[in-house]
Protein backbone atom coordinates (compact mmCIF):
# COMPACT_ATOMS: atom_id res chain seq x y z
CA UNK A 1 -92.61 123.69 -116.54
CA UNK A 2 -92.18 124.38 -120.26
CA UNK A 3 -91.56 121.94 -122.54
CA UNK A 4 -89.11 122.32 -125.23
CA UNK A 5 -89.09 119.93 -128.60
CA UNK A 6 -86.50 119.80 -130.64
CA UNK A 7 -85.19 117.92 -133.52
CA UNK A 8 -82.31 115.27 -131.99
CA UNK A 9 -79.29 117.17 -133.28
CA UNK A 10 -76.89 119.67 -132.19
CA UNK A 11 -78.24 122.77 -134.43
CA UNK A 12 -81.77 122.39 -132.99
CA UNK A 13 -80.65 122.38 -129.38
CA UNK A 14 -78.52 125.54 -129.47
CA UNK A 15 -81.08 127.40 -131.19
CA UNK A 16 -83.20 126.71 -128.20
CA UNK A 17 -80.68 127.33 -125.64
CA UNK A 18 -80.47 130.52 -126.73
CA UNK A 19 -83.59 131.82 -126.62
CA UNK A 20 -83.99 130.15 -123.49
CA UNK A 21 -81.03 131.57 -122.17
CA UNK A 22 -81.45 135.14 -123.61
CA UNK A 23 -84.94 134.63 -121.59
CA UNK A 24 -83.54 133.88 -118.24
CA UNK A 25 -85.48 130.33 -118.29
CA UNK A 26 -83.92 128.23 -115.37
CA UNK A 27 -82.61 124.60 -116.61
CA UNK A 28 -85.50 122.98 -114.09
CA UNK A 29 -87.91 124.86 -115.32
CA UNK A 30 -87.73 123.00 -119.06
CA UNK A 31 -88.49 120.12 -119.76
CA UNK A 32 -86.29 118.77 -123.39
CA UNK A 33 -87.90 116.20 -125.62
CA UNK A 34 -86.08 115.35 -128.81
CA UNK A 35 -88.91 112.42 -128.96
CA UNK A 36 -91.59 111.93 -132.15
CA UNK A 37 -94.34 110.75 -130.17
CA UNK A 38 -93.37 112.77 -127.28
CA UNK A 39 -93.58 115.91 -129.82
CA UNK A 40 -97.03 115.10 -131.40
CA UNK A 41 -97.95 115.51 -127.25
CA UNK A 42 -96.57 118.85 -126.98
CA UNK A 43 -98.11 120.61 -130.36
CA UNK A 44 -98.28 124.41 -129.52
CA UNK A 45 -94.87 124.96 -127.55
CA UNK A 46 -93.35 127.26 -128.81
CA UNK A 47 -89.35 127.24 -128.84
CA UNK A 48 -88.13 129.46 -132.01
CA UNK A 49 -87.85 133.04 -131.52
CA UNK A 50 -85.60 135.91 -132.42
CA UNK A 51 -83.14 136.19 -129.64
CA UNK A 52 -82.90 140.19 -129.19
CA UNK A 53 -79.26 141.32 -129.64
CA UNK A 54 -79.24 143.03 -126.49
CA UNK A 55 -79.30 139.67 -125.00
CA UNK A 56 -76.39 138.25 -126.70
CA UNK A 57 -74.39 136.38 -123.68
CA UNK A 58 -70.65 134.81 -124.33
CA UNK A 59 -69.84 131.01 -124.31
CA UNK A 60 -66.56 129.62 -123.80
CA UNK A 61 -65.87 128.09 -126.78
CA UNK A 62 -64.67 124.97 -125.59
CA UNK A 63 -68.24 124.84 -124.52
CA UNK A 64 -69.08 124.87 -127.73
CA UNK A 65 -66.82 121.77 -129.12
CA UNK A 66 -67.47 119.86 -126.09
CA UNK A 67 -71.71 119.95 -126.36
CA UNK A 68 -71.08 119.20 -130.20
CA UNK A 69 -69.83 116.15 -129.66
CA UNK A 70 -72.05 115.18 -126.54
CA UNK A 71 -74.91 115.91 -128.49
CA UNK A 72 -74.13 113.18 -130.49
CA UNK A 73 -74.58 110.66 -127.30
CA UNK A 74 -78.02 108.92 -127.23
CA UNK A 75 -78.68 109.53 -123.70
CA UNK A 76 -81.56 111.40 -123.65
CA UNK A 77 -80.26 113.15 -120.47
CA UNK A 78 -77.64 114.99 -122.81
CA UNK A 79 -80.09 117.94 -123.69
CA UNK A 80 -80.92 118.83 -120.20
CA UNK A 81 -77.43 118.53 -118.65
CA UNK A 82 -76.07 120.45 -121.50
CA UNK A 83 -78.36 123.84 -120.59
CA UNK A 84 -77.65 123.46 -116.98
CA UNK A 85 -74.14 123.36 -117.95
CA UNK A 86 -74.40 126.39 -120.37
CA UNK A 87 -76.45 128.11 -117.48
CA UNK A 88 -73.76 127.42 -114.91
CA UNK A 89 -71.01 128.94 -117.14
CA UNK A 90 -73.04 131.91 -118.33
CA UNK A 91 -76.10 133.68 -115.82
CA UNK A 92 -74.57 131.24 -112.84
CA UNK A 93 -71.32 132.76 -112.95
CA UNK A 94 -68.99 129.63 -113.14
CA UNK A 95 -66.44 130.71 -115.97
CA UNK A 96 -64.05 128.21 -115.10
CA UNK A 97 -66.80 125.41 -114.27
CA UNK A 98 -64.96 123.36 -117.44
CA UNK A 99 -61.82 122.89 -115.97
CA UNK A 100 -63.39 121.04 -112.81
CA UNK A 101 -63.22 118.07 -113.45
CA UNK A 102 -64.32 116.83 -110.14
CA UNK A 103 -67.98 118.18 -110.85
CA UNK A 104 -70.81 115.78 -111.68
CA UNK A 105 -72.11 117.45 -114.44
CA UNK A 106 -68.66 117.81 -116.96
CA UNK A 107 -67.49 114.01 -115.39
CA UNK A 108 -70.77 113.41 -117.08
CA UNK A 109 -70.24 115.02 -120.18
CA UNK A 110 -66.62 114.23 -120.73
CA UNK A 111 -67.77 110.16 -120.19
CA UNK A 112 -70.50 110.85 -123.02
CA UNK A 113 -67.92 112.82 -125.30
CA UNK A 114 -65.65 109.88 -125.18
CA UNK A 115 -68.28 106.99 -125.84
CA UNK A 116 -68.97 109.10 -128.76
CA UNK A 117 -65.52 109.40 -130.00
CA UNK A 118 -65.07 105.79 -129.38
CA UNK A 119 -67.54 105.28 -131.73
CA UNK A 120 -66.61 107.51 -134.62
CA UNK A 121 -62.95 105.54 -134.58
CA UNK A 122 -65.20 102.72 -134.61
CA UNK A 123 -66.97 103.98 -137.50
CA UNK A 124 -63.96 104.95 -139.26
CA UNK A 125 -62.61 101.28 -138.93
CA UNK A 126 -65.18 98.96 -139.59
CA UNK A 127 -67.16 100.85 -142.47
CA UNK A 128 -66.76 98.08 -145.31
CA UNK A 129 -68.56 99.66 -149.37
CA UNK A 130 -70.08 97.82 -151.74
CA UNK A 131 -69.92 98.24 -155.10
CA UNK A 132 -73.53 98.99 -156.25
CA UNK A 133 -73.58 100.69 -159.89
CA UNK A 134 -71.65 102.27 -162.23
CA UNK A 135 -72.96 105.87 -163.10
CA UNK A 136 -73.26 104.87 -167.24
CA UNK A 137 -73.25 109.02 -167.80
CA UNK A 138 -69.94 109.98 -165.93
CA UNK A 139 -68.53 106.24 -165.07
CA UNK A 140 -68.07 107.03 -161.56
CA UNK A 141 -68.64 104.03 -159.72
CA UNK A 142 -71.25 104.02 -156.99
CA UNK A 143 -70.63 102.09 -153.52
CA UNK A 144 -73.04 101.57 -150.44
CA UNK A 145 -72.22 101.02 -146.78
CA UNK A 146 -73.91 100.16 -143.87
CA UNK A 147 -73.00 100.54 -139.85
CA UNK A 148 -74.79 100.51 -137.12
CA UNK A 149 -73.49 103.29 -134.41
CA UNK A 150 -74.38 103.33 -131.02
CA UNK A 151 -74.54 107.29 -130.85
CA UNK A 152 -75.93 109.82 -133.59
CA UNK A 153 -72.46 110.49 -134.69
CA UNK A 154 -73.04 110.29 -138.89
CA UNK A 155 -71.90 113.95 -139.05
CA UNK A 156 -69.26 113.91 -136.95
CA UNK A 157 -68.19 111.18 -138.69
CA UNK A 158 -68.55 111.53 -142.44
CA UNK A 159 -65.71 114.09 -143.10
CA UNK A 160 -63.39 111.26 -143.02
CA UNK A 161 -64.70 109.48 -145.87
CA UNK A 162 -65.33 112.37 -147.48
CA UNK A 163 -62.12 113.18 -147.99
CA UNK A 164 -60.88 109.64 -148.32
CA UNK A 165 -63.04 109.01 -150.75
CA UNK A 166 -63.92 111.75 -153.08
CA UNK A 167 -62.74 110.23 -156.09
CA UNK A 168 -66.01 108.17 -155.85
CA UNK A 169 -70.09 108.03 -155.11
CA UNK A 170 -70.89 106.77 -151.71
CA UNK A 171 -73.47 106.32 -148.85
CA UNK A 172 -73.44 105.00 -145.50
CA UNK A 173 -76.51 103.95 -144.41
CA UNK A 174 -77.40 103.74 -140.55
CA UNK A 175 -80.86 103.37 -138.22
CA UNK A 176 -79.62 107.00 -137.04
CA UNK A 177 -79.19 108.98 -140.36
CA UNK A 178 -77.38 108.12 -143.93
CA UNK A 179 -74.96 110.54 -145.22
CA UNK A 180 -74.54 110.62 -149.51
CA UNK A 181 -71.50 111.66 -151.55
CA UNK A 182 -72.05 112.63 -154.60
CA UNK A 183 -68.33 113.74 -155.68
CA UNK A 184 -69.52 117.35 -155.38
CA UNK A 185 -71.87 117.60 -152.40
CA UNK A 186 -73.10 116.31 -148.76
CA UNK A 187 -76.02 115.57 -147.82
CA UNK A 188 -77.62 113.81 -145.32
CA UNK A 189 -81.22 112.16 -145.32
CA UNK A 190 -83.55 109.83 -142.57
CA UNK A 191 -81.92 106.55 -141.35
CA UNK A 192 -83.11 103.25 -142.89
CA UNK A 193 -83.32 99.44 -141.78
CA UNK A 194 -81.03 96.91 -141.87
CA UNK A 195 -82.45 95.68 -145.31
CA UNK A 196 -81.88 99.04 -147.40
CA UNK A 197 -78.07 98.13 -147.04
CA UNK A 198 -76.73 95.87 -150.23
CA UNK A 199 -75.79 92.49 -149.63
CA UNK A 200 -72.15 91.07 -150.38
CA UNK A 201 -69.80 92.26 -153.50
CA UNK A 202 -66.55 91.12 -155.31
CA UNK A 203 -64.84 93.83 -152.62
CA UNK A 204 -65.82 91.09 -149.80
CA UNK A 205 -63.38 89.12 -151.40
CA UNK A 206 -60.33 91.50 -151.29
CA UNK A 207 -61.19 92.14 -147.69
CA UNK A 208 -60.93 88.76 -146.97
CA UNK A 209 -57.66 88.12 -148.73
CA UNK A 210 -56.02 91.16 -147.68
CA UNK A 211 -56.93 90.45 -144.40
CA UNK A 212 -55.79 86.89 -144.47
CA UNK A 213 -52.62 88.26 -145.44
CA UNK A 214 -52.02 90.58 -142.57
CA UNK A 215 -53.08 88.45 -139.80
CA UNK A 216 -50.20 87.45 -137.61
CA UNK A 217 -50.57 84.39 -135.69
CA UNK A 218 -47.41 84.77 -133.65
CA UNK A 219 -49.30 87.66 -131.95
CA UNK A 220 -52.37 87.06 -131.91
CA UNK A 221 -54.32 88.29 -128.53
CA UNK A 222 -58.20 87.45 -128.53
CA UNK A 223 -59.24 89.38 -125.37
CA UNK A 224 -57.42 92.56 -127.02
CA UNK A 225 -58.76 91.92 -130.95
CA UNK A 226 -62.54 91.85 -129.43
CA UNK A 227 -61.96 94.69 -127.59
CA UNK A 228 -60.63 96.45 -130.78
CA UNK A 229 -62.96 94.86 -132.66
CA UNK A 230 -66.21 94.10 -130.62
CA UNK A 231 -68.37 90.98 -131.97
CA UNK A 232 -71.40 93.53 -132.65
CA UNK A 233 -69.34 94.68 -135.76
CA UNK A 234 -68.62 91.27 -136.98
CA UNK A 235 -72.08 90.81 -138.73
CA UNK A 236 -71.02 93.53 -141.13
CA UNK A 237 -67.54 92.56 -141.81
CA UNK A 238 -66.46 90.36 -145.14
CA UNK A 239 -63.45 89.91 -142.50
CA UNK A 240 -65.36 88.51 -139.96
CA UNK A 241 -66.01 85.09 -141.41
CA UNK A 242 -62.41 84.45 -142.04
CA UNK A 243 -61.20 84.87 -137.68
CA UNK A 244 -62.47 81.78 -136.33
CA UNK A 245 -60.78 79.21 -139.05
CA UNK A 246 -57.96 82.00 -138.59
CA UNK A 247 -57.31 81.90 -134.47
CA UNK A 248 -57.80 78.14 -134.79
CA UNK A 249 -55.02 77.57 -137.00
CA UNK A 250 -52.58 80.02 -135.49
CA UNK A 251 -51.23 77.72 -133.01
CA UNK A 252 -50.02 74.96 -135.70
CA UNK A 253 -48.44 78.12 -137.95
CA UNK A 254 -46.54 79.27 -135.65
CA UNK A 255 -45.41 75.93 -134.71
CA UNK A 256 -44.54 75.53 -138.73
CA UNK A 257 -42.72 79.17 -138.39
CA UNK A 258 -40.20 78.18 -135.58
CA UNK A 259 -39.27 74.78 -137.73
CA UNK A 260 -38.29 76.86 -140.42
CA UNK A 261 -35.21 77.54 -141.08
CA UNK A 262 -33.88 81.44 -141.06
CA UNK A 263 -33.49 82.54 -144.73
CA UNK A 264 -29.82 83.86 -145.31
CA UNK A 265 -29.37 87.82 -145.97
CA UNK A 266 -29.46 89.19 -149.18
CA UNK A 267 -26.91 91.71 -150.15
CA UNK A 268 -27.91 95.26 -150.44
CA UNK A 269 -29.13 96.36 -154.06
CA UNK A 270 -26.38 98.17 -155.82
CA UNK A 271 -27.99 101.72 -155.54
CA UNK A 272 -25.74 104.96 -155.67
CA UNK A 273 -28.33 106.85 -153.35
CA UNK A 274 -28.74 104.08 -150.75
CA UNK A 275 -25.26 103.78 -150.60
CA UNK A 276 -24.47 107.60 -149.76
CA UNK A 277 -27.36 107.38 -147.00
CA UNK A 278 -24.94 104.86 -145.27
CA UNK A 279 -22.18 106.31 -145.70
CA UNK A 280 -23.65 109.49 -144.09
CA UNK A 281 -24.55 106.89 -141.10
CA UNK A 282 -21.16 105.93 -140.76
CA UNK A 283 -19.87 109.51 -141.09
CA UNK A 284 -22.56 110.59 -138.20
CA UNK A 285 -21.70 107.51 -135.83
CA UNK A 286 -17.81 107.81 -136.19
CA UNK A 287 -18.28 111.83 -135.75
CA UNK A 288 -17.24 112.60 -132.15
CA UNK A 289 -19.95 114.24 -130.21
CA UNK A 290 -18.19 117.44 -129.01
CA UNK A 291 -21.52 118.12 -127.18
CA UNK A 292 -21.19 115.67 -124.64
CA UNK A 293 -17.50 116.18 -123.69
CA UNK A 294 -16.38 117.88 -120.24
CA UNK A 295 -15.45 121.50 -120.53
């Protein structure tokens, strides 16, 4: 049995797999460990090598996108089930093995690839910066966030806000890793605690009011909002203190909605271009439709 350390991220594996693979090593004849204190057991295994060209073998690409993302999952299965995948479609012979989706191993891998694109939509929708600093040399305001994923996703993740938000200095701080913006560069460093991440800002209150201001009470749907918005995000979210007084109250607003009485129409603004939009309408809907005619 050979035992393989690696650091827990997607670059690290696939150099591995490579040698392994350009080696001929059989996936039950390693033994993966992406572990600290698992590593300082294993000091002397050796897992970086030149893979000789000769050697080079061809990978589906999907292959490629698919362990990406499942390399993200925390499942400390994923780097073992992703060589005996990668073995299976490469010295086993199974080129079409991806398409089968009947097979335990890609069920397996498709279930992790979607628990970790759950969570980078997660990510995406409940990240909340805080104003931290002003940079007094080039005025660019500096903002901190904190989330807490339940995969390593941070890379996969971060190309959103980066080009969301380039106009400004930002990190997002997580157990996992913490990416940094700096308006020119990305860069990624160890995760952090809980307590490295700021504590409220003036933003918390702009959440709250804008949020205030969108919530409907006419539809509101508790089972579906917690599902969209799961309870362990609420700790991190200005929002979040605002939903109880909020779903309490709905009932009496929309109670106070129904007595009110229906405003009457206002007249459409005098406007030359609004007014040749519907007369194009009218032009279309009085238009016979030759198309649809019996020949």
């Amino acid at each position: 049995m050979r035992t393989v350390v690696i650091m827990p991220e997607y670059e690290s594996w696939r150099a591995a797999a490579r040698l392994l693979l350009a080696q001929g090593v059989v996936p039950d004849d390693i033994l993966w460990t992406d572990d600290a204190q698992d590593a300082s057991l294993f000091v002397g295994e050796e897992t970086a090598a030149t893979v000789p060209a000769a050697s080079a073998i061809k990978v589906p690409p999907a292959f490629m996108d698919i362990a990406r993302s499942a390399a993200a999952h925390s499942d400390a299965r994923r780097w073992a089930l992703l060589y005996r995948l990668l073995w299976r479609l490469t010295l086993g012979g199974e080129r079409h093995l991806l398409s089968m989706s009947t097979d335990r191993d890609v069920r397996q891998i498709q279930d992790w690839c979607k628990a970790v694109g759950r969570d980078i939509h997660k990510m995406h929708a409940f990240v909340r910066f805080r104003l931290v600093s002003v940079d007094a040399a080039t005025g660019r305001e500096q903002f901190v966030a904190w989330f807490e994923p339940d995969h390593r996703i941070v890379r996969l993740a971060v190309p959103f806000f980066e080009k969301r938000f380039a106009g400004m200095d930002w990190s997002i701080l997580t157990p996992y890793e913490c990416a940094h913006w700096d308006g020119k560069r990305l860069h990624f460093t160890a995760g952090v605690p809980r307590s490295n991440a700021p504590d409220a800002d003036a933003l918390d209150d702009l959440w709250r009011t804008y949020y205030r201001n969108i919530f409907n009470p006419a539809r509101v749907k508790i089972n579906a909002m917690q599902s969209e918005m799961p309870k362990k995000y609420w700790k991190n979210l200005p929002e979040a203190s605002l939903i109880a007084g909020l779903i309490a109250e709905s009932a009496g607003r929309v109670q106070d909605m129904l007595k009110t009485e229906e405003r009457p129409a206002k007249e459409a603004p005098k406007n030359a271009y609004l007014k040749s939009l519907h007369d194009m309408n009218q032009t279309d809907v009085t238009k016979p439709n030759h198309d649809s005619e019996e020949t």
